[in-house]
C-alpha atoms as a PDB file:
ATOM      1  CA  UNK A   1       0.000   0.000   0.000  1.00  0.00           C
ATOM      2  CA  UNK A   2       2.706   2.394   0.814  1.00  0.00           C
ATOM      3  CA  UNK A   3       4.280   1.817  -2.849  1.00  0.00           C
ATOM      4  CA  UNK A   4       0.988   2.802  -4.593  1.00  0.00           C
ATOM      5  CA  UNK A   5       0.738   5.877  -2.511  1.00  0.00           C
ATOM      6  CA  UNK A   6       3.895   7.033  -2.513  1.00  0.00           C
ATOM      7  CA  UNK A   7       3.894   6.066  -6.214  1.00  0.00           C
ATOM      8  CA  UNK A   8       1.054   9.100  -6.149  1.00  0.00           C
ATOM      9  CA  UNK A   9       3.042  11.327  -3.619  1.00  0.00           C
ATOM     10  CA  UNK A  10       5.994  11.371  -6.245  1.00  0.00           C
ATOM     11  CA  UNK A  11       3.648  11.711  -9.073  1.00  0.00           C
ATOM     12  CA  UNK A  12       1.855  15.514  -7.584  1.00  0.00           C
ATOM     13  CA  UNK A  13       5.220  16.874  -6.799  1.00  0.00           C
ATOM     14  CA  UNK A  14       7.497  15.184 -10.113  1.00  0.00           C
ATOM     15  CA  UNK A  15       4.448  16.237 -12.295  1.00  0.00           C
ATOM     16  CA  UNK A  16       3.668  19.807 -10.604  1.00  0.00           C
ATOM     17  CA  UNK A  17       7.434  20.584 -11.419  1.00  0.00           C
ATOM     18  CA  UNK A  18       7.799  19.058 -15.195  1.00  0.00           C
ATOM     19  CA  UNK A  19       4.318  20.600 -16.486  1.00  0.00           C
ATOM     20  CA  UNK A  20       4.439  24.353 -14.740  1.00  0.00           C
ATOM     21  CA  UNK A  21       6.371  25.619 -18.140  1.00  0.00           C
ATOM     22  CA  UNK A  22       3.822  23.307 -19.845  1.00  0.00           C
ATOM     23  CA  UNK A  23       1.651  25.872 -22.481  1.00  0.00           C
ATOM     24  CA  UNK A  24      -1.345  23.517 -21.896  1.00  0.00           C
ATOM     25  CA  UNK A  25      -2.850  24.862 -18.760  1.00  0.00           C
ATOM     26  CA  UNK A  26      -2.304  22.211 -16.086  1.00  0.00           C
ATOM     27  CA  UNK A  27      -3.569  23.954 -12.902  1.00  0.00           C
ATOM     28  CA  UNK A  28      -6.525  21.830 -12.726  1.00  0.00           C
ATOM     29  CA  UNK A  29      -4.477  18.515 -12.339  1.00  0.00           C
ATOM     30  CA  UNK A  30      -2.376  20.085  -9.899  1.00  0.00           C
ATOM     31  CA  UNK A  31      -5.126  21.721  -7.654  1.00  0.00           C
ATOM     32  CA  UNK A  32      -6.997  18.119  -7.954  1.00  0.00           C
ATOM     33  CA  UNK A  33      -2.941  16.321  -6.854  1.00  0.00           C
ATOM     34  CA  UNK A  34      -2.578  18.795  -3.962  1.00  0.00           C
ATOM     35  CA  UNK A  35      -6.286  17.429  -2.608  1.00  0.00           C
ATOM     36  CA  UNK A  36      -5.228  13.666  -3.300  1.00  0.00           C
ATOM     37  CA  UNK A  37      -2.019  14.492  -1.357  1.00  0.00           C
ATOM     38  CA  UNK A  38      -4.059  14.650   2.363  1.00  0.00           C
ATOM     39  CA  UNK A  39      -5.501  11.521   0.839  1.00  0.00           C
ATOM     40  CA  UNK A  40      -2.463   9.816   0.363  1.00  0.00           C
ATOM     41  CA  UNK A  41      -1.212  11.068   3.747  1.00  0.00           C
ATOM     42  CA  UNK A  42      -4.007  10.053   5.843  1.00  0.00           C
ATOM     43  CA  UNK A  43      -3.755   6.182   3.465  1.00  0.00           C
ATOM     44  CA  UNK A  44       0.120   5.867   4.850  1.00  0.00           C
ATOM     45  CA  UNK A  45      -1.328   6.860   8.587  1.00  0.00           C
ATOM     46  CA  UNK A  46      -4.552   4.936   8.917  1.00  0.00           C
ATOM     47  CA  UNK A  47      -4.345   2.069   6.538  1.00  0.00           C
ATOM     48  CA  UNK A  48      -1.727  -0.898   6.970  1.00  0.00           C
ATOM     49  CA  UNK A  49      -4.190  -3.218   6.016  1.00  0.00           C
ATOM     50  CA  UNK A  50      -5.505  -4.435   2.871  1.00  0.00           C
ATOM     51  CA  UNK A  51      -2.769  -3.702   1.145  1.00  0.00           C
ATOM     52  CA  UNK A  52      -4.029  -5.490  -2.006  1.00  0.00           C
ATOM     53  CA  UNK A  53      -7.399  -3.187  -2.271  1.00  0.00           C
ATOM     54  CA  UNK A  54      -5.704  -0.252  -1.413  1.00  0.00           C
ATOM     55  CA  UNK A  55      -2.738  -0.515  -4.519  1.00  0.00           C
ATOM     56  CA  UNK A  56      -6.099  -1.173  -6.680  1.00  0.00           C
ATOM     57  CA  UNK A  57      -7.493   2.103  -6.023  1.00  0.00           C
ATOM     58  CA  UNK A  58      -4.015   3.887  -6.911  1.00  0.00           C
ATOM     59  CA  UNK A  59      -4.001   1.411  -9.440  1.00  0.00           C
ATOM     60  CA  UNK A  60      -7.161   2.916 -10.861  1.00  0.00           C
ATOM     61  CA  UNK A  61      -6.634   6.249  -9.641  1.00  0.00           C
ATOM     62  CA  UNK A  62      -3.034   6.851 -11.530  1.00  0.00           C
ATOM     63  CA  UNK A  63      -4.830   4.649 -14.775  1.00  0.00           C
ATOM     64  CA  UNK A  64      -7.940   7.542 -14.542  1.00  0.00           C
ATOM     65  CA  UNK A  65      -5.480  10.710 -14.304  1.00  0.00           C
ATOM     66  CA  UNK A  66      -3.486   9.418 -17.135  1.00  0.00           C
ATOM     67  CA  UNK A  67      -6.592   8.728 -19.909  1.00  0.00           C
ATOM     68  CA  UNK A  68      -8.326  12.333 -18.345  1.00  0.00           C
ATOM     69  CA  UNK A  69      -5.438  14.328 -18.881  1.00  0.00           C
ATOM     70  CA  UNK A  70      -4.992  12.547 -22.275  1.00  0.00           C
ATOM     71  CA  UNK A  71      -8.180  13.590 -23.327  1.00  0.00           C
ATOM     72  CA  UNK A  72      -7.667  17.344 -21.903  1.00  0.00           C
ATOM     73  CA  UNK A  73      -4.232  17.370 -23.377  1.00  0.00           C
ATOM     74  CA  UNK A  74      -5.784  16.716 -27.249  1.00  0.00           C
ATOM     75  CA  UNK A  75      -8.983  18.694 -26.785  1.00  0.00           C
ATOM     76  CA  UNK A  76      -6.756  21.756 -25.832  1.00  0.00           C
ATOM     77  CA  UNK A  77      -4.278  21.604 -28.693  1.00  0.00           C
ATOM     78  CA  UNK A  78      -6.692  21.360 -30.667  1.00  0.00           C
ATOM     79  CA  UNK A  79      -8.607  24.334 -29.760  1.00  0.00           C
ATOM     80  CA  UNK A  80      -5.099  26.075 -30.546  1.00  0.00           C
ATOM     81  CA  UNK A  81      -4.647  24.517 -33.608  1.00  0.00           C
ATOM     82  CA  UNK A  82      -7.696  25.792 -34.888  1.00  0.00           C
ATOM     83  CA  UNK A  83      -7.206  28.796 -34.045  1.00  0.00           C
ATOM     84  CA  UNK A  84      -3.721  28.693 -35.549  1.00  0.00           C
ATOM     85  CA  UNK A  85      -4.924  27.424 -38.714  1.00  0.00           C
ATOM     86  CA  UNK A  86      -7.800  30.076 -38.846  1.00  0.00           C
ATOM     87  CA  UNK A  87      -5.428  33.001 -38.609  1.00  0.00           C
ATOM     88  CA  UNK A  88      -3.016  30.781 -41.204  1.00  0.00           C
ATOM     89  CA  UNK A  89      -5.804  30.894 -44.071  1.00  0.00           C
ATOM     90  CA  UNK A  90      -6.734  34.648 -43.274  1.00  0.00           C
ATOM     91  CA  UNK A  91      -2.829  35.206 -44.265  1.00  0.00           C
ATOM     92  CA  UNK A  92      -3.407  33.165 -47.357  1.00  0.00           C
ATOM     93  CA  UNK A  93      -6.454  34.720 -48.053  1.00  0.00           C
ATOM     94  CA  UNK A  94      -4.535  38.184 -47.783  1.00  0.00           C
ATOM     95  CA  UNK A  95      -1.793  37.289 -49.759  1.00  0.00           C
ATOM     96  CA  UNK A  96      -2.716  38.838 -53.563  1.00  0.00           C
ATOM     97  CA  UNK A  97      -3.357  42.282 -51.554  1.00  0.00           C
ATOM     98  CA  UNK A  98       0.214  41.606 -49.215  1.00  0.00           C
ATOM     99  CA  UNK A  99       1.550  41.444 -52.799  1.00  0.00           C
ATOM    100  CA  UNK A 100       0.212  44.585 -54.400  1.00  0.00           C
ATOM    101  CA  UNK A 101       1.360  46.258 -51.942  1.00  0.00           C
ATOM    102  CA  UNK A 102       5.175  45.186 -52.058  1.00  0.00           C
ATOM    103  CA  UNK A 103       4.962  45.472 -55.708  1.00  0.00           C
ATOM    104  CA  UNK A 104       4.047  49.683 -54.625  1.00  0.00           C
ATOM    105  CA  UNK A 105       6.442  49.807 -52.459  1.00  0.00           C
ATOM    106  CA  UNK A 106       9.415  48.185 -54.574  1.00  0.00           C
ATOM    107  CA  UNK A 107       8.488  50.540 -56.977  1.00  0.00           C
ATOM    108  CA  UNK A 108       8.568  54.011 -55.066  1.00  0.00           C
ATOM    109  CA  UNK A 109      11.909  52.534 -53.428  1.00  0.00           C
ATOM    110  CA  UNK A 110      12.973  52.259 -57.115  1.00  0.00           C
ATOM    111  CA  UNK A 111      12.156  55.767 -58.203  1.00  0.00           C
ATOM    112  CA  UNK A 112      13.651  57.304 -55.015  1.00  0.00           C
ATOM    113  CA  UNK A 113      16.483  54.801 -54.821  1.00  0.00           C
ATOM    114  CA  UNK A 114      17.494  56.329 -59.244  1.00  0.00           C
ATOM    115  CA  UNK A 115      18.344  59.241 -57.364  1.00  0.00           C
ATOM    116  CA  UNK A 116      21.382  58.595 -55.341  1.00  0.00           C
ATOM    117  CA  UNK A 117      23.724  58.631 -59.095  1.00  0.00           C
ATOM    118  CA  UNK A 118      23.269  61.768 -59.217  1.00  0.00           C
ATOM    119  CA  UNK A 119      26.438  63.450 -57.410  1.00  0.00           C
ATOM    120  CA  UNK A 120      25.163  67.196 -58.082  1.00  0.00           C
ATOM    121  CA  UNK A 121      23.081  68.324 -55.276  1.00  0.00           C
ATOM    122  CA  UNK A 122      20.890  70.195 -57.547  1.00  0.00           C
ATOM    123  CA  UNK A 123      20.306  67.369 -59.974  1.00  0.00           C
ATOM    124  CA  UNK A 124      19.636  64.890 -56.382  1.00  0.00           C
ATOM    125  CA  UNK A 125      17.142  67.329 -54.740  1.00  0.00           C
ATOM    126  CA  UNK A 126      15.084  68.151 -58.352  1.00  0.00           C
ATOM    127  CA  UNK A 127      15.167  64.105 -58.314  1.00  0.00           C
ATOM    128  CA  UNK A 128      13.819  63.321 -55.365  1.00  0.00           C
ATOM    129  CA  UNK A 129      11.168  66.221 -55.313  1.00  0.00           C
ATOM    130  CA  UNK A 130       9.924  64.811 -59.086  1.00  0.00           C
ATOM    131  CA  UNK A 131      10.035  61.256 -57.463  1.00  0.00           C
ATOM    132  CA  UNK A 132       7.982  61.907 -54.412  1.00  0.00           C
ATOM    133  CA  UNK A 133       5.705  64.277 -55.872  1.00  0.00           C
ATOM    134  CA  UNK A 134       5.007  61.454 -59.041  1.00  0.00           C
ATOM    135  CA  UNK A 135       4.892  58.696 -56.314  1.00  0.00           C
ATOM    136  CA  UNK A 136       2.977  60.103 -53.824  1.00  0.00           C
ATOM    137  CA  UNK A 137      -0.711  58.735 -55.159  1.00  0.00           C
ATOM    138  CA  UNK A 138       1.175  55.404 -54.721  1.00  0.00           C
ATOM    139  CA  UNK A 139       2.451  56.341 -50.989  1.00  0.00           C
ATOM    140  CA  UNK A 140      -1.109  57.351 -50.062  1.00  0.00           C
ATOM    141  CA  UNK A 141      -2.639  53.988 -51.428  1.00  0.00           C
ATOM    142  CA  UNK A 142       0.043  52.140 -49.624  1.00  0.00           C
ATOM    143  CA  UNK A 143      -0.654  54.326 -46.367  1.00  0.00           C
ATOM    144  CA  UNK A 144      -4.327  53.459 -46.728  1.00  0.00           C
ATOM    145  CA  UNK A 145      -4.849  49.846 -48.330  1.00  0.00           C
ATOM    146  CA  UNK A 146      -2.992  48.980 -45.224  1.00  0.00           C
ATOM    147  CA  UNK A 147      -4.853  50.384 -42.293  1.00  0.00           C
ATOM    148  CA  UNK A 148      -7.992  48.917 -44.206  1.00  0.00           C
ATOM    149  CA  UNK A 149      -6.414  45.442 -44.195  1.00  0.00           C
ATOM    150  CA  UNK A 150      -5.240  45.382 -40.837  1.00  0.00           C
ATOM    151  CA  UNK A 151      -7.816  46.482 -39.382  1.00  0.00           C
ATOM    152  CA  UNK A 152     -10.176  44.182 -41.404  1.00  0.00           C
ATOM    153  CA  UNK A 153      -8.030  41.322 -40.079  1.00  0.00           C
ATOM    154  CA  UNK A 154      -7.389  42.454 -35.758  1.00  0.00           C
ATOM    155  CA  UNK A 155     -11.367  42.108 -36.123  1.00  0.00           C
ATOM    156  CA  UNK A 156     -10.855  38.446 -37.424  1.00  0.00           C
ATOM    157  CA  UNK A 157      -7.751  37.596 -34.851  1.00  0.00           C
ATOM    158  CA  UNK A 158      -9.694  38.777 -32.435  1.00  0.00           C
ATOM    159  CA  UNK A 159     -13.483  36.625 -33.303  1.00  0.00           C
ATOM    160  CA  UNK A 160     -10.699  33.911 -33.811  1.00  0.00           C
ATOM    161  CA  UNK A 161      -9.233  34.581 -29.866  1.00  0.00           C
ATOM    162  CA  UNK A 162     -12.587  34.807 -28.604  1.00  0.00           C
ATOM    163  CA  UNK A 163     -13.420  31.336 -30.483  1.00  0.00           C
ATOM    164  CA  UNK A 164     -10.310  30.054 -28.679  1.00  0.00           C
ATOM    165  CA  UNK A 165     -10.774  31.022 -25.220  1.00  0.00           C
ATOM    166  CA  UNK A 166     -14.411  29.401 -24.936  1.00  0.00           C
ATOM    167  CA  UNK A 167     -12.782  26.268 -26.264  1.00  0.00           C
ATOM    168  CA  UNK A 168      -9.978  26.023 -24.280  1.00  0.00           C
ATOM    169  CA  UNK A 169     -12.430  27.029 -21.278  1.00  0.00           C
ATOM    170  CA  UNK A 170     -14.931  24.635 -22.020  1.00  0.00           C
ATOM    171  CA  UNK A 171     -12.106  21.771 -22.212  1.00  0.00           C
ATOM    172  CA  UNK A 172     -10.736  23.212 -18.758  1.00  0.00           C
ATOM    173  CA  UNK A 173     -14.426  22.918 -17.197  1.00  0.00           C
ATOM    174  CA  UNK A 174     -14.782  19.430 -18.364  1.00  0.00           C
ATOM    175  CA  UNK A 175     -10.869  18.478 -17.383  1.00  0.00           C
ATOM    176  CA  UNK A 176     -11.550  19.551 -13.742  1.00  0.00           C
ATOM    177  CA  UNK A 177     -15.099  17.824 -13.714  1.00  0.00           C
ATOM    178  CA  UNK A 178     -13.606  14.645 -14.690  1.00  0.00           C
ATOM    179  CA  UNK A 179     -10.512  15.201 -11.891  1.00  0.00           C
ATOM    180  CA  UNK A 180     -12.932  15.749  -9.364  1.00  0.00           C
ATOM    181  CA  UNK A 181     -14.861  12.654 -10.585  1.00  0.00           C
ATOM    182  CA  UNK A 182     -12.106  10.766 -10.530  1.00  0.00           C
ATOM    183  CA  UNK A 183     -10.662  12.106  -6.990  1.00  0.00           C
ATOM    184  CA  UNK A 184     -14.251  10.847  -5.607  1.00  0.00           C
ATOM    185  CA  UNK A 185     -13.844   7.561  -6.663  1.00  0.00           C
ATOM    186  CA  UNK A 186     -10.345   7.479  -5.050  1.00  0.00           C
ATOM    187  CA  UNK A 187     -11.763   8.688  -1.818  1.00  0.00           C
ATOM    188  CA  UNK A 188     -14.613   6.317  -1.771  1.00  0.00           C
ATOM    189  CA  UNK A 189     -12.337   3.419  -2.485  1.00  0.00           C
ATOM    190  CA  UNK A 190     -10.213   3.954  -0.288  1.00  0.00           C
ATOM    191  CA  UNK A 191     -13.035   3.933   2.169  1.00  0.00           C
ATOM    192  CA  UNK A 192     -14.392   1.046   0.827  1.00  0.00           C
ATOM    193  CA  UNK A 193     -18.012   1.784  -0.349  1.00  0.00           C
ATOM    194  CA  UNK A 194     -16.559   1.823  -4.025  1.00  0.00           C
ATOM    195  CA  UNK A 195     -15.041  -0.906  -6.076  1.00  0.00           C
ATOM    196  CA  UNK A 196     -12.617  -0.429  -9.934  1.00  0.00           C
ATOM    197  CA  UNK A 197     -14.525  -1.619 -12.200  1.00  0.00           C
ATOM    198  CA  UNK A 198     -13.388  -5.166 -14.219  1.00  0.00           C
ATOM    199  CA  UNK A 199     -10.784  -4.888 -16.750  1.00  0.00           C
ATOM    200  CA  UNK A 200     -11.907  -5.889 -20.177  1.00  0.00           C
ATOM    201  CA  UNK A 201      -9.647  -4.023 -22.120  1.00  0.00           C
ATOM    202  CA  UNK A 202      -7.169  -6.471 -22.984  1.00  0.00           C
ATOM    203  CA  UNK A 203      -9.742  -9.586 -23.567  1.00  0.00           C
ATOM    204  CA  UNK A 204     -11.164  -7.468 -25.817  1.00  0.00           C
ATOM    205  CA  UNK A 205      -9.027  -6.329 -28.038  1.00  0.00           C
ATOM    206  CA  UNK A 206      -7.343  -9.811 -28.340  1.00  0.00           C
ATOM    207  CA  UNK A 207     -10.174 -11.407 -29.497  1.00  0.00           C
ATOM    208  CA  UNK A 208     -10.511  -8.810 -32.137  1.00  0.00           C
ATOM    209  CA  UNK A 209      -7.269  -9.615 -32.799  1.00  0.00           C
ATOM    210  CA  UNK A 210      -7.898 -13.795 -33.092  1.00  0.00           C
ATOM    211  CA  UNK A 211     -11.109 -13.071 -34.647  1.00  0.00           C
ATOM    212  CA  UNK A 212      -9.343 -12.128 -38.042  1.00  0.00           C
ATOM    213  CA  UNK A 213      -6.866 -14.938 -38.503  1.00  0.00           C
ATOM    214  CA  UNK A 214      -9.276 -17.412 -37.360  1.00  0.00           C
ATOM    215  CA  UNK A 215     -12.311 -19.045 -38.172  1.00  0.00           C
ATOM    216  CA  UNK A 216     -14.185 -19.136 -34.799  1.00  0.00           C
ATOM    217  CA  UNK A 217     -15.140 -15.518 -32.872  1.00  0.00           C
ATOM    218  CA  UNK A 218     -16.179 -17.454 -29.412  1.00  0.00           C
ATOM    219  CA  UNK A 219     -13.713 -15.476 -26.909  1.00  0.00           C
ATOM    220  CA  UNK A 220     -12.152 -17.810 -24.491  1.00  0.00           C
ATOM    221  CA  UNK A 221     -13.456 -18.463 -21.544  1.00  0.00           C
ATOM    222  CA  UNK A 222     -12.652 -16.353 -18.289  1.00  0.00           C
ATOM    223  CA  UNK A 223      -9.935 -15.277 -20.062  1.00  0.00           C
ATOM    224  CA  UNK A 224      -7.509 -14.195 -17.359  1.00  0.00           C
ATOM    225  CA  UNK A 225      -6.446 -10.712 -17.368  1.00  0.00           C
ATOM    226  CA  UNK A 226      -3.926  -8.539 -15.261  1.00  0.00           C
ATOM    227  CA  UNK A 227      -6.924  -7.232 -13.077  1.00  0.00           C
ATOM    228  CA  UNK A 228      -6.885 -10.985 -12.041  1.00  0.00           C
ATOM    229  CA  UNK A 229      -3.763 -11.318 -10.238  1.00  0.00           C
ATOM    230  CA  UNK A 230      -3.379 -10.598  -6.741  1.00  0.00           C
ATOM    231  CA  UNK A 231      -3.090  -7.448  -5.956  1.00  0.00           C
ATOM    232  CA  UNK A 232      -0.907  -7.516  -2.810  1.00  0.00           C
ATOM    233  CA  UNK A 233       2.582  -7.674  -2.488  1.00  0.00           C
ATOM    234  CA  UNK A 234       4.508 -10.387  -1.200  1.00  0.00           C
ATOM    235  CA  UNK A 235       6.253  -9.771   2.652  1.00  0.00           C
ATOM    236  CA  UNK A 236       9.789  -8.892   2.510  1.00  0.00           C
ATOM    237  CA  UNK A 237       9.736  -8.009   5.767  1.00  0.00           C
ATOM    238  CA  UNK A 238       9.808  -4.316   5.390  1.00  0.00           C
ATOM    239  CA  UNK A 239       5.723  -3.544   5.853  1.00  0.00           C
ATOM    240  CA  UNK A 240       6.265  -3.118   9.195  1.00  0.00           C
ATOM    241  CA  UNK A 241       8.913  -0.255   8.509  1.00  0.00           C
ATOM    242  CA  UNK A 242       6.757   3.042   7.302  1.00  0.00           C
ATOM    243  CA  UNK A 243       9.776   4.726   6.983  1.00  0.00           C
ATOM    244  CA  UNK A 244      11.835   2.888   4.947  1.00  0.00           C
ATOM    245  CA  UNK A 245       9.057   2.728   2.505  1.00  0.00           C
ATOM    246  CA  UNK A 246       8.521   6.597   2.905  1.00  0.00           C
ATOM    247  CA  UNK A 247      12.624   7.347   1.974  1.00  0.00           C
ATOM    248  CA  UNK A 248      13.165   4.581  -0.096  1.00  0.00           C
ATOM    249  CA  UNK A 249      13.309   7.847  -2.921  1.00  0.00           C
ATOM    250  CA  UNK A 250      15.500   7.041  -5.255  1.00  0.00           C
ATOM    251  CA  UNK A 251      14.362   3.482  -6.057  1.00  0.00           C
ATOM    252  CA  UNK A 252      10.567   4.812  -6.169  1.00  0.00           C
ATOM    253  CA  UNK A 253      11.844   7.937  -7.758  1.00  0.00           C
ATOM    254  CA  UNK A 254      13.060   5.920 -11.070  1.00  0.00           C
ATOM    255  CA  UNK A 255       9.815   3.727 -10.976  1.00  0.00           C
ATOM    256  CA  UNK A 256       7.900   6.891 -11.277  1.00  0.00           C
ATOM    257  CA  UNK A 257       9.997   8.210 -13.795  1.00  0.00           C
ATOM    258  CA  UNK A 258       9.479   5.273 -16.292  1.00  0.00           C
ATOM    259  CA  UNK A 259       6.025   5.174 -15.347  1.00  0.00           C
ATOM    260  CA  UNK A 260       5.686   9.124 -16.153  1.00  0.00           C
ATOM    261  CA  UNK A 261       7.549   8.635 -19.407  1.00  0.00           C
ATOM    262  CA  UNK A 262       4.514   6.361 -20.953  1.00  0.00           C
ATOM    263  CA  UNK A 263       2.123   8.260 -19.290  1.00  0.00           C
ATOM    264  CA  UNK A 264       3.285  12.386 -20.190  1.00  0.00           C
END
C-alpha cells in the first residue's frame, strides 16, 4: 500500500514541477494532486491493512489521471490549432493584396532609390522632389490599403481569440469535472463503499485480434487478465517499517519516472 501511494506522492510533486512551463494549462491537475495528497497522507497513517485493495485504487486512480489528462491534453491543442490554422488561411487569403502592396512599395523605393547617381546636389534634390511628388498617389494607397487590411483582419484575430478562449475554457471545465470525478472515486475506495470496475480491455481487443486470422469468434473463456492477479505484495519483511518505505526515494523515484515517461 505504501508503494501505490507514494507512487502518487511522487507523481503531484514530479508532475507539478515538469508541467508548470507546460503551455497547456495544467492547474486543474495540480489543484486536484494537492487534494489527493491529504488523501495519500491520511492512506500511509490509517491504513496498513488491505494492502491489495488499497494498490487497486491507486491502481485505478493513476490509470484515470493518465486517460483524463490525455483527453484534456488533445482537446486543448486542438482548440489552438484551430485557431492557428484560422489566422493561417486569413494570411493566405490576404496574400494577392500583401503582394500589391510590395509590388508599390518596390516601386517608389525604385524611383527614389534612381536618385542617389546623381552626385550634383541640384540634380539629387530636383530628383527626389519629381520622385515623391510622381509617387505620392502610390504612398497614399500604400498608407491606406494597409490600415484597411489590418484592421479588417485584428477584427478576425480577435473573433478567432474569442473562439479560442471558450474552447480552451470549455475543455478546462470538463478536465476539472472529470478530476474531481475521478478524486471521488479514489476517496470512496479507499473507504471502501466503491469498487474499480473489471478490466476488459485487454480480452477485448485480443479477441478482435484472433477473430481475423481465425475461423471461430467465441472469446475464451474467463480469459484471465492482469486485473486478475493478486493485488498484494509479497512480505519482505519491510511492511512493518513506514519509513523505509517513505525514503526509499531514489528506487521509487526511477519507478515513477518510467512510469511518467509512458504516461506524459
Amino acid at each position: 500500500m505504501a508503494t501505490k501511494a507514494l507512487l502518487s506522492l511522487l507523481l503531484a510533486t514530479i508532475v507539478s514541477s515538469a508541467l508548470a512551463q507546460s503551455p497547456v494549462d495544467w492547474q486543474p491537475l495540480l489543484d486536484q494532486q494537492n487534494l489527493v495528497l491529504r488523501q495519500v497522507v491520511q492512506a500511509l497513517q490509517l491504513t496498513r491493512s488491505g494492502a491489495g485493495d488499497t494498490d487497486a485504487c491507486f491502481d485505478w486512480y493513476l490509470d484515470n489521471q493518465t486517460a483524463i489528462n490525455e483527453v484534456y491534453y488533445t482537446e486543448y491543442n486542438l482548440c489552438v490549432s484551430a485557431a492557428t490554422a484560422a489566422k493561417k488561411l486569413l494570411s493566405e487569403q490576404s496574400a494577392l493584396e500583401r503582394q500589391d502592396l510590395l509590388d508599390e512599395g518596390q516601386s517608389l523605393c525604385s524611383a527614389l532609390s534612381a536618385c542617389e547617381s546623381f552626385t550634383d546636389g541640384l540634380q539629387f534634390f530636383q530628383c527626389y522632389n519629381e520622385a515623391s511628388s510622381t509617387k505620392s498617389p502610390t504612398l497614399f494607397n500604400i498608407s491606406v490599403t494597409s490600415e484597411r487590411i489590418a484592421d479588417k483582419l485584428k477584427i478576425s484575430y480577435q473573433a478567432i481569440n474569442d473562439t479560442e478562449r471558450v474552447c480552451t475554457t470549455n475543455a478546462r471545465v470538463k478536465n476539472v469535472e472529470d478530476l474531481s470525478v475521478s478524486r471521488a472515486h479514489l476517496n470512496n475506495c479507499l473507504i471502501g463503499t466503491w469498487s474499480p470496475p473489471e478490466t476488459t480491455d485487454a480480452a477485448t481487443a485480443s479477441t478482435d485480434t484472433t477473430t481475423e486470422a481465425t475461423a471461430s469468434t467465441e472469446a475464451p473463456p474467463e480469459a484471465t487478465t492482469a486485473s486478475d492477479a493478486p493485488t498484494s505484495e509479497p512480505s519482505d519483511g519491510r511492511q512493518g517499517l513506514p519509513e523505509e518505505d517513505l525514503f526509499d526515494f531514489s528506487y521509487m523515484t526511477n519507478m515513477l519516472q518510467r512510469k511518467l515517461n509512458g504516461r506524459f
